[in-house]
Protein backbone atom coordinates (compact mmCIF):
# COMPACT_ATOMS: atom_id res chain seq x y z
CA UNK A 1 -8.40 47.68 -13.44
CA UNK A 2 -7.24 45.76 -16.55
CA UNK A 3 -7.94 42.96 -17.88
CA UNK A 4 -4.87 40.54 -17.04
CA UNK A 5 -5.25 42.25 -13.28
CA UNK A 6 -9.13 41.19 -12.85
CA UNK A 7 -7.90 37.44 -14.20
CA UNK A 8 -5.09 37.12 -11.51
CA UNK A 9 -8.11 38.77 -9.11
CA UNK A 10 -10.33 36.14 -10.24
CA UNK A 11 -7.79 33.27 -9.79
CA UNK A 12 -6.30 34.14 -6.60
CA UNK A 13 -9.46 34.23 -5.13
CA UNK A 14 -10.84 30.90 -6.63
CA UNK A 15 -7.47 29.31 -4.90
CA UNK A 16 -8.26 30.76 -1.65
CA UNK A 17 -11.85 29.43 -2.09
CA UNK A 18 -10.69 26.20 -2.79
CA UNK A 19 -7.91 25.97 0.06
CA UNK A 20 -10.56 27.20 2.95
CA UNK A 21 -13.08 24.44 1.39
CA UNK A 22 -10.60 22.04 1.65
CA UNK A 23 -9.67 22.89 5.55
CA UNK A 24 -13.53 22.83 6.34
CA UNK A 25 -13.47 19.70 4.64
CA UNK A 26 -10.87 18.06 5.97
CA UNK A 27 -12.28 19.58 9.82
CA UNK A 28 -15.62 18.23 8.92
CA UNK A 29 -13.86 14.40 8.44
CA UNK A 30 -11.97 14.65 11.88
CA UNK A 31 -14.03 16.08 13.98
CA UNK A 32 -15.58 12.88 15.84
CA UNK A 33 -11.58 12.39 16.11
CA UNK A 34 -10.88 16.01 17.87
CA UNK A 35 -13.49 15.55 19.92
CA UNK A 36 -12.25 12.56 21.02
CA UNK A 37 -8.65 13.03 21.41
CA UNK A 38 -9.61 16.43 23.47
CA UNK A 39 -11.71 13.84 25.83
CA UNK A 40 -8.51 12.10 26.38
CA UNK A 41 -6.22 15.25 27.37
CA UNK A 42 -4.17 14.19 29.97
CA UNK A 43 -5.25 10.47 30.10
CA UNK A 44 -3.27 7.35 28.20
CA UNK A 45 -5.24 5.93 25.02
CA UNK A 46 -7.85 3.27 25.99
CA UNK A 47 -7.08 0.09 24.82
CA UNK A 48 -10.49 -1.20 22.77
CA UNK A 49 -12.61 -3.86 24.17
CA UNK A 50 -12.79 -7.85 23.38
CA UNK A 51 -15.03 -8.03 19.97
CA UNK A 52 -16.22 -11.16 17.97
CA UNK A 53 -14.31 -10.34 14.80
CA UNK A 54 -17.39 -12.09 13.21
CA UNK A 55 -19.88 -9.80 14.20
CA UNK A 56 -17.62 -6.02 13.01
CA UNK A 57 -18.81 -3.96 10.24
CA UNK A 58 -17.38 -5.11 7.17
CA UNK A 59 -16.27 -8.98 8.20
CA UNK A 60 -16.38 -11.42 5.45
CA UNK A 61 -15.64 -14.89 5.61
CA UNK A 62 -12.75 -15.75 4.02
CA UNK A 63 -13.37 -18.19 0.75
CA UNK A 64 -10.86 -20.31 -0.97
CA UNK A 65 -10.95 -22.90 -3.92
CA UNK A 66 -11.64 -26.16 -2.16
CA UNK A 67 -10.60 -30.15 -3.71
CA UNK A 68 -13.81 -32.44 -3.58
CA UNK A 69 -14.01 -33.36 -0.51
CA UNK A 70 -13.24 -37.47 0.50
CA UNK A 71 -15.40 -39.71 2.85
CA UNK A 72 -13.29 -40.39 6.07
CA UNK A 73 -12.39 -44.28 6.10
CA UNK A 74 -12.14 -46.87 8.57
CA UNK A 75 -10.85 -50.36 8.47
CA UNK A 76 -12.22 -53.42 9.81
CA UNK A 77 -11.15 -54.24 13.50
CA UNK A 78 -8.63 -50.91 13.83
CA UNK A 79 -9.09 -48.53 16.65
CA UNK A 80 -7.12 -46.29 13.88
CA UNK A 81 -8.90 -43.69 11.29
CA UNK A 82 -7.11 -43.50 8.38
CA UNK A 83 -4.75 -40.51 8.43
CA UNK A 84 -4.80 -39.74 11.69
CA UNK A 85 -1.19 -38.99 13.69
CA UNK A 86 -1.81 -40.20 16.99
CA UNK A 87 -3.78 -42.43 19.04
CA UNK A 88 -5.09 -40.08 21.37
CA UNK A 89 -7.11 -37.15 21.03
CA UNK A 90 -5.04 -34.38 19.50
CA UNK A 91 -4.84 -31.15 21.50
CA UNK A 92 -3.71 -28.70 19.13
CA UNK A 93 -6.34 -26.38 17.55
CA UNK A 94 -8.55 -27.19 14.74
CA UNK A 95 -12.39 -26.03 15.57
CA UNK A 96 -13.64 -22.70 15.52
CA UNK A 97 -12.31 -21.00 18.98
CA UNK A 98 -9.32 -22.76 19.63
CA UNK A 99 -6.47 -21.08 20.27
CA UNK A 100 -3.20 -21.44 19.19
CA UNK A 101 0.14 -19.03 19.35
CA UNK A 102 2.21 -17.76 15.99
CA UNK A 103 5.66 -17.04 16.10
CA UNK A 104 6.27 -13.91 13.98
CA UNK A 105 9.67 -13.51 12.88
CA UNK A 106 10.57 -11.27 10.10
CA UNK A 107 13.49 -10.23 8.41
CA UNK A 108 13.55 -8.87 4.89
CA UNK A 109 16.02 -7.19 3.46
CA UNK A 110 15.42 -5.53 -0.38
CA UNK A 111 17.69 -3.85 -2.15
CA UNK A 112 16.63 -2.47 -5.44
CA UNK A 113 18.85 0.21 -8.04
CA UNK A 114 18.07 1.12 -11.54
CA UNK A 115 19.89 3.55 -13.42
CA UNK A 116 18.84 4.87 -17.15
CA UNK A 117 20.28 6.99 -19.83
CA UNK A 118 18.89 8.17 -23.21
CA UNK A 119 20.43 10.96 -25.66
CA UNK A 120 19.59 11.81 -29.34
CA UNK A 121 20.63 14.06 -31.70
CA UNK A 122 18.72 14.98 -35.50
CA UNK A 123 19.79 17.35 -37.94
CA UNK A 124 17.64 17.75 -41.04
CA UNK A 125 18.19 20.52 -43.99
CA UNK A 126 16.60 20.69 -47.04
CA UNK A 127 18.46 22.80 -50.05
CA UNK A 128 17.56 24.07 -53.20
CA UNK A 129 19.63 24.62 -56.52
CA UNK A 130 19.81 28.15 -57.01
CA UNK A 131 21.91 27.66 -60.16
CA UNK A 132 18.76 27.29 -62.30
CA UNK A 133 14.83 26.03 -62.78
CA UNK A 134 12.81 27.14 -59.52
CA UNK A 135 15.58 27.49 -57.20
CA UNK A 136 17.18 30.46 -59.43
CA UNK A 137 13.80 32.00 -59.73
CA UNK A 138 12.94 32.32 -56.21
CA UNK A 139 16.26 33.41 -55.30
CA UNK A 140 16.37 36.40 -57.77
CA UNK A 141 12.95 37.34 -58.48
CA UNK A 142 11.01 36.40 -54.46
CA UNK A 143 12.93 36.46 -52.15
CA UNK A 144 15.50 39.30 -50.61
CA UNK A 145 19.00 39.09 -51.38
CA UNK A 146 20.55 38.43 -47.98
CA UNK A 147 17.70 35.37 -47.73
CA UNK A 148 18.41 31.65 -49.58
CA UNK A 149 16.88 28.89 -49.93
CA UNK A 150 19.29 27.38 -47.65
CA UNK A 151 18.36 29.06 -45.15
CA UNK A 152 14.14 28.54 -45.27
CA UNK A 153 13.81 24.72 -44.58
CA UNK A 154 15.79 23.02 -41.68
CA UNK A 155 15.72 21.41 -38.48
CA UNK A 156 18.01 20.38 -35.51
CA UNK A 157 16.78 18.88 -32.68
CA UNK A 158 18.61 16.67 -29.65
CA UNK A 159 17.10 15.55 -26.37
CA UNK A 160 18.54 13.34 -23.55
CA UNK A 161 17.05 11.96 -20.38
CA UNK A 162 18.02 10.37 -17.71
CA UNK A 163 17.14 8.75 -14.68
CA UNK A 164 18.31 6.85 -10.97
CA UNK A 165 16.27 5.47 -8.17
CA UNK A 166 17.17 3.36 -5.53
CA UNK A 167 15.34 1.28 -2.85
CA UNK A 168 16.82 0.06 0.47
CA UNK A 169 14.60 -1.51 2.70
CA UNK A 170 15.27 -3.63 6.36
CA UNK A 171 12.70 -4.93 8.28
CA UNK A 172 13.22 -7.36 11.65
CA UNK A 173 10.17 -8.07 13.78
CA UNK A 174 10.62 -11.20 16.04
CA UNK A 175 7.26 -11.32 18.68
CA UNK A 176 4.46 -14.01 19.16
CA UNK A 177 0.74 -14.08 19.32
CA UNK A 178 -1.72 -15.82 20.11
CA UNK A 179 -4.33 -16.26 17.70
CA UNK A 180 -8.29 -17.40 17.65
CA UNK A 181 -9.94 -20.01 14.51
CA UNK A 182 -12.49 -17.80 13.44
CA UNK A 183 -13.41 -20.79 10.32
CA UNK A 184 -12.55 -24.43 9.21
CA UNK A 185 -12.84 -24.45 5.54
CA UNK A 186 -13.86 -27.25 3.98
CA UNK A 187 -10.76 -28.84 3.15
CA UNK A 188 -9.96 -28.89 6.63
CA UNK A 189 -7.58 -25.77 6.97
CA UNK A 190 -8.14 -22.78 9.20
CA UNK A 191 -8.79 -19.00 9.07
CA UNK A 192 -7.10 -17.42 12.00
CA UNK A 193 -7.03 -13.81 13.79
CA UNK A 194 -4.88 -12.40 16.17
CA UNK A 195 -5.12 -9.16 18.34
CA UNK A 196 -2.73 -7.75 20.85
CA UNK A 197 -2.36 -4.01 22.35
CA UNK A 198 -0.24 -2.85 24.76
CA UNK A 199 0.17 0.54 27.10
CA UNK A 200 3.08 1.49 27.85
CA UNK A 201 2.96 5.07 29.81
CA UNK A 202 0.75 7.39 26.95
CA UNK A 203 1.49 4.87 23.98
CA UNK A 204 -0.41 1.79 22.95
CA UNK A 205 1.10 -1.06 21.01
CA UNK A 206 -0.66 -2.67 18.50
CA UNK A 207 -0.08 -6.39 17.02
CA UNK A 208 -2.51 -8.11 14.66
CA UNK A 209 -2.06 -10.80 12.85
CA UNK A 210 -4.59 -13.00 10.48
CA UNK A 211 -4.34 -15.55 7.59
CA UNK A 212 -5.23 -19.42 6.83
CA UNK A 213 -3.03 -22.34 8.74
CA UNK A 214 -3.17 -25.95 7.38
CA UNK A 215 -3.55 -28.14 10.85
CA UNK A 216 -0.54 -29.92 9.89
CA UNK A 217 1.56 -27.10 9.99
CA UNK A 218 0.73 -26.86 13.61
CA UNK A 219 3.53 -28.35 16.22
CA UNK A 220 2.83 -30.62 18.78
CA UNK A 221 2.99 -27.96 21.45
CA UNK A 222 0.03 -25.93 19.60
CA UNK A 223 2.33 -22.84 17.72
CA UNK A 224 2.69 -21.99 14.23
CA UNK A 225 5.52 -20.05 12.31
CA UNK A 226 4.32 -17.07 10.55
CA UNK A 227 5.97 -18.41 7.58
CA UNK A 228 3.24 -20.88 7.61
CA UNK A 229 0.42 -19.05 7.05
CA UNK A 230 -0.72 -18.66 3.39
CA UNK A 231 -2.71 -14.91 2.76
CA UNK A 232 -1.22 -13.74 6.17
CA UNK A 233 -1.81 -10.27 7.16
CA UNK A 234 0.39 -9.08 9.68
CA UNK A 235 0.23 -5.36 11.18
CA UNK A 236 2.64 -3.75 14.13
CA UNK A 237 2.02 -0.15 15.01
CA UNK A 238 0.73 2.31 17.45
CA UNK A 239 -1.57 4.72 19.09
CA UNK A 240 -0.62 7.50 21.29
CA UNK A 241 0.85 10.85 21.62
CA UNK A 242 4.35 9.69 19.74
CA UNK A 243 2.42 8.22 17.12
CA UNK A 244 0.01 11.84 16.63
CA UNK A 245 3.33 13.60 17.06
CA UNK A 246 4.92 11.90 14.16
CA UNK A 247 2.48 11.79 11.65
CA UNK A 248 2.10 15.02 9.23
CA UNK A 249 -1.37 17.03 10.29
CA UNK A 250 -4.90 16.18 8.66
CA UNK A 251 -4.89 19.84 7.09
CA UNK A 252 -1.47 18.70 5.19
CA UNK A 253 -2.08 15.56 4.20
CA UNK A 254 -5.02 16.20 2.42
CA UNK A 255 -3.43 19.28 0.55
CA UNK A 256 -1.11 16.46 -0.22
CA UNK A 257 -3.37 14.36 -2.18
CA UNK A 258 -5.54 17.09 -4.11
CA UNK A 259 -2.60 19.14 -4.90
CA UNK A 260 -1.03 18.51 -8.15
CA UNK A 261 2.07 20.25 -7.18
């Protein structure tokens, strides 16, 4: 066996190596998911139980520059505190708990196209007299007959590129929500979480939607626009045998990220 044969040995059995490592990788990561999506052969997707956002793995409260906070005040003889909007209690939701419903209504439209062009062209040559002095010399005592100096130094070169992308993008999403305070900061506005799923037959719908509210921005009849909400976060998707169906398999989308080609 040659040399150049025991190389292309050597390398096509390092990239078998490394393809079966990464399947027994990628195996190892899923298989608490196998194992449960083989439980639920032949049954629709549970839908996942009420939680305390506050108490998951990972939650952090949510922090925010804050103005120096002003002492409320009240005026002699006035059943009124300053700044407040009615006379009554107010019944839309502003302590941790409450409840209030977001209107989600989305439509974007982007529309993005770039088109570039580049081309250059460079000639250099460098000549010699071959009358007299050096140039003579070399021609008639170095160098072969059918050879000048003409023909020793020069360069050409050219190059062009160019390039087109495009984006279209459309997105419409009109749904509401209803959504839990989770904090009050200390200027008064609020931190708010939403979670919705729905089953339809083997597929299960899911809504979620979180961000900070000012109370103000809150209507009389206790809803907010999603338009409102400053940091929102704001996810619509799915779980189910349509969803698995459509998405590439684990196998291929890790060879997708390690391979450079």
């Amino acid at each position: 066996m040659t040399q150049k044969e025991k190389k292309t040995r050597s390398l096509i059995l390092s990239t078998t190596s490394s393809i079966i490592f990464i399947m027994a990788l990628g195996h190892i990561l899923t298989a608490c998911n196998f194992t449960e999506k083989l439980e639920q052969v032949g049954w629709e997707p549970p839908l996942s139980p009420i939680k305390n956002p506050m108490t998951q793995t990972g939650y952090k409260p949510v922090q925010m520059p804050m103005p120096t906070s002003e002492p409320s005040i009240y005026k002699a003889n006035s059943l009124w505190k300053a700044g407040s909007r009615a006379f009554f209690r107010d019944q839309r939701a502003a302590q941790v708990g409450d409840i209030l419903t977001v209107f989600i209504k989305i439509e974007d439209q982007a529309q993005i196209k770039n088109t570039t062009a580049r081309k250059r062209n460079a000639n250099e040559n460098v000549k010699f007299d071959t009358e007299e002095g050096l140039g003579r010399w070399a021609t008639e005592e170095v160098l072969p007959r059918s050879l000048g100096l003409s023909n020793l130094i020069g360069a050409d070169s050219s190059g062009s590129s160019s390039g087109m992308g495009s984006i279209k993008r459309q997105e419409a999403i009109t749904t509401k929500i209803a959504a839990t305070i989770l904090q009050v900061l200390p200027n008064g506005n609020l931190v708010i979480e939403g979670r919705q799923e729905m089953r339809v037959n083997f597929e299960v719908r899911e809504l979620i939607v979180a961000g900070i509210v000012r109370p103000e921005d809150i209507a009389a009849d206790n809803t907010i626009d999603s338009t409102k909400i400053a940091e929102a976060r704001i996810a619509y998707g799915g779980r189910g045998q349509i969803t698995d169906i459509q998405q590439p398999r684990y196998g291929q989308q890790v060879l997708d990220i390690l391979l450079p080609f």
